[in-house]
PDB file of N, CA and C in Angstrom:
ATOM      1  N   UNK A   1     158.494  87.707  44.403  1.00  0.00           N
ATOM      2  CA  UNK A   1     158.052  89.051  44.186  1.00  0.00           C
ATOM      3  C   UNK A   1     158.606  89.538  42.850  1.00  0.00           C
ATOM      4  N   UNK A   2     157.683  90.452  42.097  1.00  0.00           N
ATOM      5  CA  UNK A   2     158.141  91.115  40.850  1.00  0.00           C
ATOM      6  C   UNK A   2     158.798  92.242  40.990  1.00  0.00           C
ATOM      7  N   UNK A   3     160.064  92.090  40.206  1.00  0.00           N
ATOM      8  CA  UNK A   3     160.690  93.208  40.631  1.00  0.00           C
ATOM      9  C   UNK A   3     159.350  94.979  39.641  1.00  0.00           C
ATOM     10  N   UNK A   4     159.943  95.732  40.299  1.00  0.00           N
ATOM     11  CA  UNK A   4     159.319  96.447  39.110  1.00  0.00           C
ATOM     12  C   UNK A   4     159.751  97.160  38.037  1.00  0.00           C
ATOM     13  N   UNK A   5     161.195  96.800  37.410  1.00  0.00           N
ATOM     14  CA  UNK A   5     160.941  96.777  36.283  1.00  0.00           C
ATOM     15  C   UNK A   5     160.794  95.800  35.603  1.00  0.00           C
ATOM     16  N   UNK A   6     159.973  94.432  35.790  1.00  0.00           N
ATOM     17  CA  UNK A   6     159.486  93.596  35.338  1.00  0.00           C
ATOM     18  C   UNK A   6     158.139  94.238  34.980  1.00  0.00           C
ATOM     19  N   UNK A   7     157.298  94.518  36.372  1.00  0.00           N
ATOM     20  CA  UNK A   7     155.854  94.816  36.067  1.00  0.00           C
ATOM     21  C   UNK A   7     155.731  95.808  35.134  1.00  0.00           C
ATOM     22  N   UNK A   8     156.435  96.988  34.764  1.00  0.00           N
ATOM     23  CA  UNK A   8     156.672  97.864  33.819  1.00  0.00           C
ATOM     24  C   UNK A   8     156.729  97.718  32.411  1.00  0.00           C
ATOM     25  N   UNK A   9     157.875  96.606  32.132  1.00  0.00           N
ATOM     26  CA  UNK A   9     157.937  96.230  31.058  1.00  0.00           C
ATOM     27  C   UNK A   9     156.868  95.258  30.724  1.00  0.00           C
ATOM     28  N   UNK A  10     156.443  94.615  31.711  1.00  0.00           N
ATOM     29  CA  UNK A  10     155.348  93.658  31.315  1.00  0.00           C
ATOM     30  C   UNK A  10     153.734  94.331  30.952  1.00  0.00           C
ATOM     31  N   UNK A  11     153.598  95.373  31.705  1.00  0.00           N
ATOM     32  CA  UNK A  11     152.539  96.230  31.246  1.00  0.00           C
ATOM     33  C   UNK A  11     152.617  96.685  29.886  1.00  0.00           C
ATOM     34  N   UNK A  12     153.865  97.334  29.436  1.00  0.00           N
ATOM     35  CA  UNK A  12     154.066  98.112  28.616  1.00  0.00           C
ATOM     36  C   UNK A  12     153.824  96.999  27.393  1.00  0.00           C
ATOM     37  N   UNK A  13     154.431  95.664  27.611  1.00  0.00           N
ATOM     38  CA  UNK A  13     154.040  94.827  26.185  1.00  0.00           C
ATOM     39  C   UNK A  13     152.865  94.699  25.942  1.00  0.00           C
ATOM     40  N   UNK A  14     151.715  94.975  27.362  1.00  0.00           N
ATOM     41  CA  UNK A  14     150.342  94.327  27.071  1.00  0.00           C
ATOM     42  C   UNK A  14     149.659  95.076  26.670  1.00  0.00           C
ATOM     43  N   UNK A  15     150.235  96.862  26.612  1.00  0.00           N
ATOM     44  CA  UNK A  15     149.449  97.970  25.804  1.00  0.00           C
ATOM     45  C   UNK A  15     150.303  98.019  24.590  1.00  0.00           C
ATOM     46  N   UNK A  16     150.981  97.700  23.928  1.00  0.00           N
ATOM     47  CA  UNK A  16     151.643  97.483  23.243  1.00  0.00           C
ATOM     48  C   UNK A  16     150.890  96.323  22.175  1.00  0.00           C
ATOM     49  N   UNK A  17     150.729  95.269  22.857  1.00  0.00           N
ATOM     50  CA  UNK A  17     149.603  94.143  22.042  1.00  0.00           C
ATOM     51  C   UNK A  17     148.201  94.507  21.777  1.00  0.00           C
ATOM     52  N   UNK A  18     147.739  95.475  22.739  1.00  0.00           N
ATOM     53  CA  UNK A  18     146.205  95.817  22.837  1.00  0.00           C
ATOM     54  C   UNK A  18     146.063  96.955  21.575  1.00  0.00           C
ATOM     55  N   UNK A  19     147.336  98.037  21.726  1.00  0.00           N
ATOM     56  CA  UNK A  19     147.191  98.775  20.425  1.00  0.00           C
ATOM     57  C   UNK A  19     147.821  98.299  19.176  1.00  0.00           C
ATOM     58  N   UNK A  20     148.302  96.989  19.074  1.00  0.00           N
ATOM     59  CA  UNK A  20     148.801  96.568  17.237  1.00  0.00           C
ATOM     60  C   UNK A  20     147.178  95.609  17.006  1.00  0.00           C
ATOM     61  N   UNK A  21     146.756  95.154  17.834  1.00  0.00           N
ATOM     62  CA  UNK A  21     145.609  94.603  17.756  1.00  0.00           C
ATOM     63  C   UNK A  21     144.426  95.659  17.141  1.00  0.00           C
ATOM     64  N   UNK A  22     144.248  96.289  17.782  1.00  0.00           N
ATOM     65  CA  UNK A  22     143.141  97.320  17.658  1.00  0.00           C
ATOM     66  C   UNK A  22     143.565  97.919  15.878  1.00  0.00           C
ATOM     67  N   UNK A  23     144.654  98.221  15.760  1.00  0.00           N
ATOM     68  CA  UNK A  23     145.436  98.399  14.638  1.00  0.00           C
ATOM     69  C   UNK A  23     145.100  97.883  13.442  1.00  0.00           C
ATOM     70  N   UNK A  24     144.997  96.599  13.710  1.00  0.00           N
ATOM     71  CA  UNK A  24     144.675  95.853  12.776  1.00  0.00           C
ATOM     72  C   UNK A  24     143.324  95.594  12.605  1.00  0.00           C
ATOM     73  N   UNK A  25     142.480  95.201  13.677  1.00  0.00           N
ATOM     74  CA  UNK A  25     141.022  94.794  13.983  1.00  0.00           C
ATOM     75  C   UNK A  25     140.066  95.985  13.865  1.00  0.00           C
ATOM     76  N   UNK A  26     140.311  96.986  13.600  1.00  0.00           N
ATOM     77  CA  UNK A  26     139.421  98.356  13.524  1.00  0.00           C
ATOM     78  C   UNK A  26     140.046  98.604  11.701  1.00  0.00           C
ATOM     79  N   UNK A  27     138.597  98.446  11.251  1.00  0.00           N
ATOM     80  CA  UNK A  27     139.274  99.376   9.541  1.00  0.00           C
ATOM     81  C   UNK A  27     139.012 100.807   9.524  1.00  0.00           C
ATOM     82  N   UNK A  28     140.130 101.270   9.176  1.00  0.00           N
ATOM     83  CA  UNK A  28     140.127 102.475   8.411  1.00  0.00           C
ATOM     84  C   UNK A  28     138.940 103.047   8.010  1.00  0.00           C
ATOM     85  N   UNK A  29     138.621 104.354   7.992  1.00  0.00           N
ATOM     86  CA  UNK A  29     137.622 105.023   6.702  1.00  0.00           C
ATOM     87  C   UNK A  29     138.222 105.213   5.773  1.00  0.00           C
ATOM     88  N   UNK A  30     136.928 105.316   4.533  1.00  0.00           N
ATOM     89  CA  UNK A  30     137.054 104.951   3.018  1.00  0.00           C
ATOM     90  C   UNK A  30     138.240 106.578   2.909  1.00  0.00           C
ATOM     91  N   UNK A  31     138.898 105.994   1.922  1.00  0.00           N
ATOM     92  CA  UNK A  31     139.799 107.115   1.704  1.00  0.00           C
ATOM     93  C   UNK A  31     139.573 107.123   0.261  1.00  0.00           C
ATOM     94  N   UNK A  32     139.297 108.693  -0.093  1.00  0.00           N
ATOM     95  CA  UNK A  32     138.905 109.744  -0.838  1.00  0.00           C
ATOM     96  C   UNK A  32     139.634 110.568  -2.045  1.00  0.00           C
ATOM     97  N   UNK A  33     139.845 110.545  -2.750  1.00  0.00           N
ATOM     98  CA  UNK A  33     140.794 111.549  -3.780  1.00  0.00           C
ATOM     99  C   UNK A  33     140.159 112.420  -4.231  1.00  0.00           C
ATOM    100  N   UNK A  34     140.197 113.053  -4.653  1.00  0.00           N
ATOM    101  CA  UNK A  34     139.409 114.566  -5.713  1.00  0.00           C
ATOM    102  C   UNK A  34     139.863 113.909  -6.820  1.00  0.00           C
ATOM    103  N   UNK A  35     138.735 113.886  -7.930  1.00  0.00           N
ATOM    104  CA  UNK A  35     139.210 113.073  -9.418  1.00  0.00           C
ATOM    105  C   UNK A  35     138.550 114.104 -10.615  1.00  0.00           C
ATOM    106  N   UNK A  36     139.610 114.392 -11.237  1.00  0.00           N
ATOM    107  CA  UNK A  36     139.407 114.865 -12.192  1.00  0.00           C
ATOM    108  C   UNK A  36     138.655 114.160 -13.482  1.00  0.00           C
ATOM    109  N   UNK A  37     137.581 115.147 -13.453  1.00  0.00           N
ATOM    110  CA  UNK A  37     136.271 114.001 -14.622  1.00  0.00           C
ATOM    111  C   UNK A  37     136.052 114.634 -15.755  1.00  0.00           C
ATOM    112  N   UNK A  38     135.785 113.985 -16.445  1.00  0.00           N
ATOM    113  CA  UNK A  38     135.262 114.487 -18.166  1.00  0.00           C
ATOM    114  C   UNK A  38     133.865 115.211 -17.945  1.00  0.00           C
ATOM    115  N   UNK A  39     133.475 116.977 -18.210  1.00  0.00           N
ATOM    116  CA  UNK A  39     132.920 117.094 -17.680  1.00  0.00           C
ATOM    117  C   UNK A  39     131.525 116.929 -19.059  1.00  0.00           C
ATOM    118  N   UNK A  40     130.682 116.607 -18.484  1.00  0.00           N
ATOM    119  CA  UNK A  40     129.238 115.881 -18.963  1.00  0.00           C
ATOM    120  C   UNK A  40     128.223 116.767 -19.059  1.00  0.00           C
ATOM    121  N   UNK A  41     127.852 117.689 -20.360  1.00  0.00           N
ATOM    122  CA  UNK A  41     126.479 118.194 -20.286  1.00  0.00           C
ATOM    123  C   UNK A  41     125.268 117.760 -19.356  1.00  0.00           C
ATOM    124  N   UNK A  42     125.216 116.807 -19.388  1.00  0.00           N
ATOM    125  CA  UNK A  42     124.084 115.900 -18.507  1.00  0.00           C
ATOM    126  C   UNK A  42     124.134 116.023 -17.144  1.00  0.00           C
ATOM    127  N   UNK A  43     124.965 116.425 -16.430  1.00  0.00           N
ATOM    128  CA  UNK A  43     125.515 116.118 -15.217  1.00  0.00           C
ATOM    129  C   UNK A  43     125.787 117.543 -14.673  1.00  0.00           C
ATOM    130  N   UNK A  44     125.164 117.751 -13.261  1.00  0.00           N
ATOM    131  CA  UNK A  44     125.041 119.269 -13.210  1.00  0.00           C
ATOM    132  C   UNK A  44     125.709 119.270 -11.370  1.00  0.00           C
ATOM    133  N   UNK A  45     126.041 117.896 -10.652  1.00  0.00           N
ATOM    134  CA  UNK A  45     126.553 117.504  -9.765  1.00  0.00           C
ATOM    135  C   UNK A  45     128.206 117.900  -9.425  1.00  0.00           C
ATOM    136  N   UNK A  46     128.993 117.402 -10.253  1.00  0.00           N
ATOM    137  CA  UNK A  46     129.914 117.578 -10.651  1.00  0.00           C
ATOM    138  C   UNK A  46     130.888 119.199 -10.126  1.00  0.00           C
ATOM    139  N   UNK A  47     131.513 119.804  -9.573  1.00  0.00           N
ATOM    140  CA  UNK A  47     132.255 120.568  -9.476  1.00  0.00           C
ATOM    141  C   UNK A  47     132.513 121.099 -10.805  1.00  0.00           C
ATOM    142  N   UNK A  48     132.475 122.279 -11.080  1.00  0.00           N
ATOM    143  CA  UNK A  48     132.941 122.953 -12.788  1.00  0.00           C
ATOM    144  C   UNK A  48     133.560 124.122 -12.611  1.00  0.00           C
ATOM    145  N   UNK A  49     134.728 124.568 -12.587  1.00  0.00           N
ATOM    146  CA  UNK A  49     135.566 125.628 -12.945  1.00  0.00           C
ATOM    147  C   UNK A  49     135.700 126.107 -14.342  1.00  0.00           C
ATOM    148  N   UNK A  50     135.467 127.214 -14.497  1.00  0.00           N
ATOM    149  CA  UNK A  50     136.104 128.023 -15.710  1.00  0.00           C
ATOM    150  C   UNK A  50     137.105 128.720 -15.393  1.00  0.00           C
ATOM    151  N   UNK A  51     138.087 128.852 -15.993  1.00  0.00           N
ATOM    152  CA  UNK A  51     139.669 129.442 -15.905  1.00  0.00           C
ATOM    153  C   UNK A  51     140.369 129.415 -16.840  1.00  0.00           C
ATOM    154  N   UNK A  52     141.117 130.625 -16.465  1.00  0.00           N
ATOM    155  CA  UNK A  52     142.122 131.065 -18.012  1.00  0.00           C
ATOM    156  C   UNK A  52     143.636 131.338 -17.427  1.00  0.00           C
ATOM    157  N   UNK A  53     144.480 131.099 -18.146  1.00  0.00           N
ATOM    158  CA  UNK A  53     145.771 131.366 -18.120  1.00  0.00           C
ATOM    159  C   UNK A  53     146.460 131.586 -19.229  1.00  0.00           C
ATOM    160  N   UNK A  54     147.440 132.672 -19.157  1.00  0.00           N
ATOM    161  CA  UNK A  54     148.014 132.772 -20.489  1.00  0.00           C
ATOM    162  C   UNK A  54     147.634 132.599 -21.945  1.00  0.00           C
ATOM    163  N   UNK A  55     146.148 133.142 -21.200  1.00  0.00           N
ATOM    164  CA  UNK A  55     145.499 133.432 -22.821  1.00  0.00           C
ATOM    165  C   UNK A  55     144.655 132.047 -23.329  1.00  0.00           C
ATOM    166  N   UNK A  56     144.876 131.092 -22.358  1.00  0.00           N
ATOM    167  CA  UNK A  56     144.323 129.949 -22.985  1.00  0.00           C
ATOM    168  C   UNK A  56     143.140 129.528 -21.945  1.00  0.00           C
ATOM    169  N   UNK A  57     141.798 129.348 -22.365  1.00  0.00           N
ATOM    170  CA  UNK A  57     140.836 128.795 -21.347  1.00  0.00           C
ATOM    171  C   UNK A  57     140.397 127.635 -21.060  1.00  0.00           C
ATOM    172  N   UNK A  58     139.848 127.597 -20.091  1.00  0.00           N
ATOM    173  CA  UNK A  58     139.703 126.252 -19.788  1.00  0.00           C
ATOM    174  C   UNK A  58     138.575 125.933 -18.590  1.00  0.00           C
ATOM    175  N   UNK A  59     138.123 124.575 -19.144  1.00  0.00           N
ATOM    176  CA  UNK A  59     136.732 124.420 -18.128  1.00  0.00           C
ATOM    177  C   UNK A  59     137.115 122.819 -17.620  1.00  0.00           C
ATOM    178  N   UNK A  60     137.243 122.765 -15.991  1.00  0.00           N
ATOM    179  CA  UNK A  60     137.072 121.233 -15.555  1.00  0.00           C
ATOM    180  C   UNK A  60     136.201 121.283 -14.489  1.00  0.00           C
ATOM    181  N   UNK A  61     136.134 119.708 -14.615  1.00  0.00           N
ATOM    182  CA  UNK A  61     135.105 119.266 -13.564  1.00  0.00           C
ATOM    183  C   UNK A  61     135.583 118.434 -12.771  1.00  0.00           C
ATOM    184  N   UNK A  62     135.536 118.204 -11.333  1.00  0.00           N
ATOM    185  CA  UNK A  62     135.898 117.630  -9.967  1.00  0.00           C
ATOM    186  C   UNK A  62     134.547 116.876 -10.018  1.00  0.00           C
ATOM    187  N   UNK A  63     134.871 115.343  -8.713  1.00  0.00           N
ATOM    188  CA  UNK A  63     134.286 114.929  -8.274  1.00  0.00           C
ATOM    189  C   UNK A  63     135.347 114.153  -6.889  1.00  0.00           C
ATOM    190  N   UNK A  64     134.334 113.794  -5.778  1.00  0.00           N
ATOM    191  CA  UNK A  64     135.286 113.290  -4.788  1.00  0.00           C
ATOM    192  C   UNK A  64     135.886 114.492  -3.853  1.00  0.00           C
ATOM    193  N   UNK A  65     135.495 114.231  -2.397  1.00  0.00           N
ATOM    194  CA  UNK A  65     136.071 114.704  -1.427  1.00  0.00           C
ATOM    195  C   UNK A  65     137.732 114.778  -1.472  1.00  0.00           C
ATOM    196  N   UNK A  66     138.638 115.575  -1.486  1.00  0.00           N
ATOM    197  CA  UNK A  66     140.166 116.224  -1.637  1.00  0.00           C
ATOM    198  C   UNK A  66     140.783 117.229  -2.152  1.00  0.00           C
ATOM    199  N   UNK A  67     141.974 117.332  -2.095  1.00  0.00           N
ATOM    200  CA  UNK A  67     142.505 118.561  -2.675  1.00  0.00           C
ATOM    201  C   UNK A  67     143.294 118.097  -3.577  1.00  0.00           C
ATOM    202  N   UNK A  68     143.832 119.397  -4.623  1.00  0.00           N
ATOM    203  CA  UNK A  68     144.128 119.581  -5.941  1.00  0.00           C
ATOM    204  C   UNK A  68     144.736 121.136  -6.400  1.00  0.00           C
ATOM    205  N   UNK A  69     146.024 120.938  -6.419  1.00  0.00           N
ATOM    206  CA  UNK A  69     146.683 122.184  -6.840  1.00  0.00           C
ATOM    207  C   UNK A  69     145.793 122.298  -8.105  1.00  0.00           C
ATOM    208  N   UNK A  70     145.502 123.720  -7.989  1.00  0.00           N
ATOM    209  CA  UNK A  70     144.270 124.443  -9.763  1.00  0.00           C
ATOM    210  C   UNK A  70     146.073 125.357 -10.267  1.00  0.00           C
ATOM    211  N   UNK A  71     147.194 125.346  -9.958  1.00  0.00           N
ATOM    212  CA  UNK A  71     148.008 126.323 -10.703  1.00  0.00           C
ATOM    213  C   UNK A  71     147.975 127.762 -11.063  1.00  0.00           C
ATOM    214  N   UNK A  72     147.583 128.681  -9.741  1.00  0.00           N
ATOM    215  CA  UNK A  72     147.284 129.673  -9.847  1.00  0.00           C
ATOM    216  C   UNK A  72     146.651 130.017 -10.932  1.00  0.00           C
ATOM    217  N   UNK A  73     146.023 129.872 -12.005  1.00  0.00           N
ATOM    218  CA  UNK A  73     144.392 129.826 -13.097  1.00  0.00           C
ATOM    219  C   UNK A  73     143.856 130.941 -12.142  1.00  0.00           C
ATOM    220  N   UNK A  74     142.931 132.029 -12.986  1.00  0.00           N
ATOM    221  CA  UNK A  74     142.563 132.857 -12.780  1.00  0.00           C
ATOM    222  C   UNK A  74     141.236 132.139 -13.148  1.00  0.00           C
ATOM    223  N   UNK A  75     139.842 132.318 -12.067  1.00  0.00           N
ATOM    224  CA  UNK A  75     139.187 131.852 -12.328  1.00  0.00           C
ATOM    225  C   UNK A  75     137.489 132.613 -12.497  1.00  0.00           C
ATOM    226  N   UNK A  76     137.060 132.650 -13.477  1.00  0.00           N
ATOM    227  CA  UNK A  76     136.338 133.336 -14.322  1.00  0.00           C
ATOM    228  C   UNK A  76     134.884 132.807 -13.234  1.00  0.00           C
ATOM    229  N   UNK A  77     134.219 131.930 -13.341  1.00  0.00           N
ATOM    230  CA  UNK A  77     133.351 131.149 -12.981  1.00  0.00           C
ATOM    231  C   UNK A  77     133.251 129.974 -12.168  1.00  0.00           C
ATOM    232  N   UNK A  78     132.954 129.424 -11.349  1.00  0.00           N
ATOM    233  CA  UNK A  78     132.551 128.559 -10.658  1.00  0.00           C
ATOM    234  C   UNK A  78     131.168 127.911 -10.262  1.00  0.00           C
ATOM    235  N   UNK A  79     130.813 126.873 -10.652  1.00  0.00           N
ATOM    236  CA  UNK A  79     129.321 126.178 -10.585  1.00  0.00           C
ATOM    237  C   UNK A  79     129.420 124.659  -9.594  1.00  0.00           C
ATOM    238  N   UNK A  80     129.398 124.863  -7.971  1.00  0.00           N
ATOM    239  CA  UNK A  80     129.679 123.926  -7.108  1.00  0.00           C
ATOM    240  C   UNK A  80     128.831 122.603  -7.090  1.00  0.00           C
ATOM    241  N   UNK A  81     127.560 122.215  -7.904  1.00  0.00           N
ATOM    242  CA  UNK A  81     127.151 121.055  -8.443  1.00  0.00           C
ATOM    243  C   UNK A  81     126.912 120.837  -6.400  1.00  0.00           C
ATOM    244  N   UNK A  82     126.844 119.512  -6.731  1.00  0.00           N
ATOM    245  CA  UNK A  82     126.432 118.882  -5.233  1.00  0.00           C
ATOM    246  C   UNK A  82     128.014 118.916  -3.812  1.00  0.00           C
ATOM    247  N   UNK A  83     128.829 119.784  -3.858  1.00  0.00           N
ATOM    248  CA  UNK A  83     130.156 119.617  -3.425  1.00  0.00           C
ATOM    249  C   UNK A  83     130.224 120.858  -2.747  1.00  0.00           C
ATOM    250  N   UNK A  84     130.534 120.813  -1.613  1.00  0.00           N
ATOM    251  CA  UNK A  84     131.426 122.134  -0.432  1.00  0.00           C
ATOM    252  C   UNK A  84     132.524 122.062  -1.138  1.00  0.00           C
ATOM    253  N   UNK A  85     133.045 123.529  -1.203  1.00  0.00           N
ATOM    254  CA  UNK A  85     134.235 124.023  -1.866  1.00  0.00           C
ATOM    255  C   UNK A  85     134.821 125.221  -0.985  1.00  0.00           C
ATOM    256  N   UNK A  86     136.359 124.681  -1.029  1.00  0.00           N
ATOM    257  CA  UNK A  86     136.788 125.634  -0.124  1.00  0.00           C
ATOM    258  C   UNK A  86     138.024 125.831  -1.506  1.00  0.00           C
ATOM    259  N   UNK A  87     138.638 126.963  -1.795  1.00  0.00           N
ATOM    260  CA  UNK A  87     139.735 127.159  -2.571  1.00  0.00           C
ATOM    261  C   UNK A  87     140.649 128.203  -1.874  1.00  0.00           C
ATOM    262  N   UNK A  88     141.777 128.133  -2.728  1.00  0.00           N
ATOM    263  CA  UNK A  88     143.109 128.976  -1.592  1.00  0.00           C
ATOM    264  C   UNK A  88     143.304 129.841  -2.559  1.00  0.00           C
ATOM    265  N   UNK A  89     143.187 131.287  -2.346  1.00  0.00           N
ATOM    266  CA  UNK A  89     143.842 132.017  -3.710  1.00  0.00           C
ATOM    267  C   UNK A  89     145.569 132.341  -3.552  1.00  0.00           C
ATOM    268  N   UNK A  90     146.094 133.266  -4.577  1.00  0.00           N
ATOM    269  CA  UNK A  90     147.264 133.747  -4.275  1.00  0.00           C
ATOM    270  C   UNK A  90     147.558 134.920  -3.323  1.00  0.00           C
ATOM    271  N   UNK A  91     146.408 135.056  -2.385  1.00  0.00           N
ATOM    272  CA  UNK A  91     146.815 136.082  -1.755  1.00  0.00           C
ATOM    273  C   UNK A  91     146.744 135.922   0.073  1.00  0.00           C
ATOM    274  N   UNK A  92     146.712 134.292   0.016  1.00  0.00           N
ATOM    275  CA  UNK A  92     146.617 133.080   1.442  1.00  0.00           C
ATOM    276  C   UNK A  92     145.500 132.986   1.629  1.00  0.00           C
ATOM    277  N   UNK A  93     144.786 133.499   0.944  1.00  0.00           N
ATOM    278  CA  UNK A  93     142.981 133.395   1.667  1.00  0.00           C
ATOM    279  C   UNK A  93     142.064 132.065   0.829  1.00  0.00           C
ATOM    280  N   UNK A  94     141.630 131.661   2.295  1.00  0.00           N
ATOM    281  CA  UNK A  94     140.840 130.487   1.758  1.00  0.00           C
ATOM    282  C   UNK A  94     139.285 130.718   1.823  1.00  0.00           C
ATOM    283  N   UNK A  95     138.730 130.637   0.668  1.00  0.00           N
ATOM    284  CA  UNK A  95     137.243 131.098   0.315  1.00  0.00           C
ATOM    285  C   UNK A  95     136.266 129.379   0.326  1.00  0.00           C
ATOM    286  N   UNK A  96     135.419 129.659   1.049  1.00  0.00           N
ATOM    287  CA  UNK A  96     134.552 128.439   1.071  1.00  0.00           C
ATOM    288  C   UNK A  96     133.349 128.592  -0.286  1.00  0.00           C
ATOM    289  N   UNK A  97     132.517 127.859  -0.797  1.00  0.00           N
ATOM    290  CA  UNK A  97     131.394 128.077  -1.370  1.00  0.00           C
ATOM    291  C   UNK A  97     130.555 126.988  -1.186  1.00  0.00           C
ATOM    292  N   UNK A  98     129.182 126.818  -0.692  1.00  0.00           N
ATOM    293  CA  UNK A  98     128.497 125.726  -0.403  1.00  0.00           C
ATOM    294  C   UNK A  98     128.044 125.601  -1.924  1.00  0.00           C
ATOM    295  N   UNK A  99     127.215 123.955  -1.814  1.00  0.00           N
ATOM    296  CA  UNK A  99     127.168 123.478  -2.887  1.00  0.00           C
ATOM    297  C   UNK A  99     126.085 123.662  -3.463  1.00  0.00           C
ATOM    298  N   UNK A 100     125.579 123.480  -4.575  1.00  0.00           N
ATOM    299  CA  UNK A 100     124.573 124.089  -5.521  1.00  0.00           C
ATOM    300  C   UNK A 100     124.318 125.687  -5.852  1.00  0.00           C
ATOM    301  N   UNK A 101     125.907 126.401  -5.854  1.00  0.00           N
ATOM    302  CA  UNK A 101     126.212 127.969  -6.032  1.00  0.00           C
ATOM    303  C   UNK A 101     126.688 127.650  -7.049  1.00  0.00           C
ATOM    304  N   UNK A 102     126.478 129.007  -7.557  1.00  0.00           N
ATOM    305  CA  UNK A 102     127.269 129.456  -9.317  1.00  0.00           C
ATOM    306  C   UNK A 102     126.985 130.707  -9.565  1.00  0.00           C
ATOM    307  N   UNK A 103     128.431 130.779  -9.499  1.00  0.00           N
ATOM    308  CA  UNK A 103     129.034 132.339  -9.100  1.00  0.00           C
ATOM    309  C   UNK A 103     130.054 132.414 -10.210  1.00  0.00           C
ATOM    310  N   UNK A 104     129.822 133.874 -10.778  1.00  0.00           N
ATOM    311  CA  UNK A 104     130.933 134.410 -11.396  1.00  0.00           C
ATOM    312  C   UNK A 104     131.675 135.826 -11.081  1.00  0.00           C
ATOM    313  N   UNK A 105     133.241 135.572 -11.644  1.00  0.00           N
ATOM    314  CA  UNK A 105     133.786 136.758 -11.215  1.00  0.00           C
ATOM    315  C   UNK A 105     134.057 137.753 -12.680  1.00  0.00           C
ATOM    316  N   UNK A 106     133.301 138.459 -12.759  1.00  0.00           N
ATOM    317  CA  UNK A 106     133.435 138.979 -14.086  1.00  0.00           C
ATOM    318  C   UNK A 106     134.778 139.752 -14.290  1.00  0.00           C
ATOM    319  N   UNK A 107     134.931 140.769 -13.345  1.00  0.00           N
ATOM    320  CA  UNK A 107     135.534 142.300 -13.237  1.00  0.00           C
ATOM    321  C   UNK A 107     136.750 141.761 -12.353  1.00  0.00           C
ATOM    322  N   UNK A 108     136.903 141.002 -11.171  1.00  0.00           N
ATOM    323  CA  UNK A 108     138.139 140.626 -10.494  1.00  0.00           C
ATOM    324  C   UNK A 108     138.166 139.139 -10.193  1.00  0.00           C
ATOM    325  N   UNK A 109     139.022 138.443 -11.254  1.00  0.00           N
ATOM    326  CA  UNK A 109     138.709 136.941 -10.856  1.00  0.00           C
ATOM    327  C   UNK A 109     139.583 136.520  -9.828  1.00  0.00           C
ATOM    328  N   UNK A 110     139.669 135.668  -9.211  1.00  0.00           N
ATOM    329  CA  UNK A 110     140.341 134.995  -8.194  1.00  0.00           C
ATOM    330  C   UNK A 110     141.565 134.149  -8.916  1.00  0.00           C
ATOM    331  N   UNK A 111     142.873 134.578  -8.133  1.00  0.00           N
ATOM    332  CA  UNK A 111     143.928 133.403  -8.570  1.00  0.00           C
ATOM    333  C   UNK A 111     143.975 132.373  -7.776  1.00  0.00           C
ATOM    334  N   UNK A 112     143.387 131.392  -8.321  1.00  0.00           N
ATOM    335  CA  UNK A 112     143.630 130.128  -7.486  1.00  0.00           C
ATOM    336  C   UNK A 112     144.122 129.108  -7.444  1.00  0.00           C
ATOM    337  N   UNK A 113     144.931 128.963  -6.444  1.00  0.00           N
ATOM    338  CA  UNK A 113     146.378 128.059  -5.940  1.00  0.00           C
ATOM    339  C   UNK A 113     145.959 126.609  -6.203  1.00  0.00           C
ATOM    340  N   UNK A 114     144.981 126.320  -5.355  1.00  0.00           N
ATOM    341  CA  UNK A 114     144.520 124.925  -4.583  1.00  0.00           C
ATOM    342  C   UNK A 114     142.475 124.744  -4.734  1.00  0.00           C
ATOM    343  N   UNK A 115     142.537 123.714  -4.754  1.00  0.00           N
ATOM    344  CA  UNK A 115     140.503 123.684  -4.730  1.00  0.00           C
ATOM    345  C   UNK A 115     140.918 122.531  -3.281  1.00  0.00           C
ATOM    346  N   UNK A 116     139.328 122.426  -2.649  1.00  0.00           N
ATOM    347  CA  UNK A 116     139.351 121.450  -2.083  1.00  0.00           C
ATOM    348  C   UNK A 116     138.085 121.045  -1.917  1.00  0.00           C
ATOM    349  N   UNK A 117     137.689 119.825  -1.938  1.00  0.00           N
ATOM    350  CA  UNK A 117     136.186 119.100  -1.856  1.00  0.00           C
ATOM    351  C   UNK A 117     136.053 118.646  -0.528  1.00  0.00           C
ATOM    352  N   UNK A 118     135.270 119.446   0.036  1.00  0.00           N
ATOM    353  CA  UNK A 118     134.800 118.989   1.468  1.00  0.00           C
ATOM    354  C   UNK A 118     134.072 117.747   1.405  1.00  0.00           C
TER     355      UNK A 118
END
């Protein structure tokens, strides 16, 4: 007869083997970065921020599902190209914008913390 903490421990190795197995034998999904791109007249896909800080302006372009501290940048314009956009301002609020919008903030721009590519 098995004692039972035999059968215990003996169970426990065989879920133990079943999940390093599965572990290994199941791949992952593709994993994603937000990449900062050279942004391309030609190319209207692309994520495009306009933003200024300390007097100095500035225009980039995203591509790729992730997030990306923007450095609180006050941001003038936004043109979401083919990309869900969610951004965090400085005041905890997270603003979504679906993609193919282009929106500007003329009169109160947004300080924004963080972008993120859905």
């Amino acid at each position: 007869m098995i004692s039972k903490a035999k059968k215990a421990a003996s169970s426990l190795a065989v879920a133990f083997a079943a999940a390093a197995t599965l572990t290994v034998a199941v791949p992952s999904g593709n994993a994603f970065a937000i990449d900062h791109v050279q942004c391309d007249g030609s190319r209207n896909d692309f994520l495009k921020i306009w933003s200024h800080l300390d007097g100095r302006d500035s225009v980039d372009c995203y591509a790729n599902a992730g997030s990306i501290g923007f450095g609180g940048r006050w941001v003038d314009r936004i043109s979401t190209g083919n990309n869900d956009l969610v951004y965090s301002d400085a005041n905890g609020d997270s603003v979504r914008i679906n993609r193919w919008t282009d929106i500007t903030f003329p009169n109160r721009p947004p300080k924004v913390n963080s972008i993120r590519i859905l």
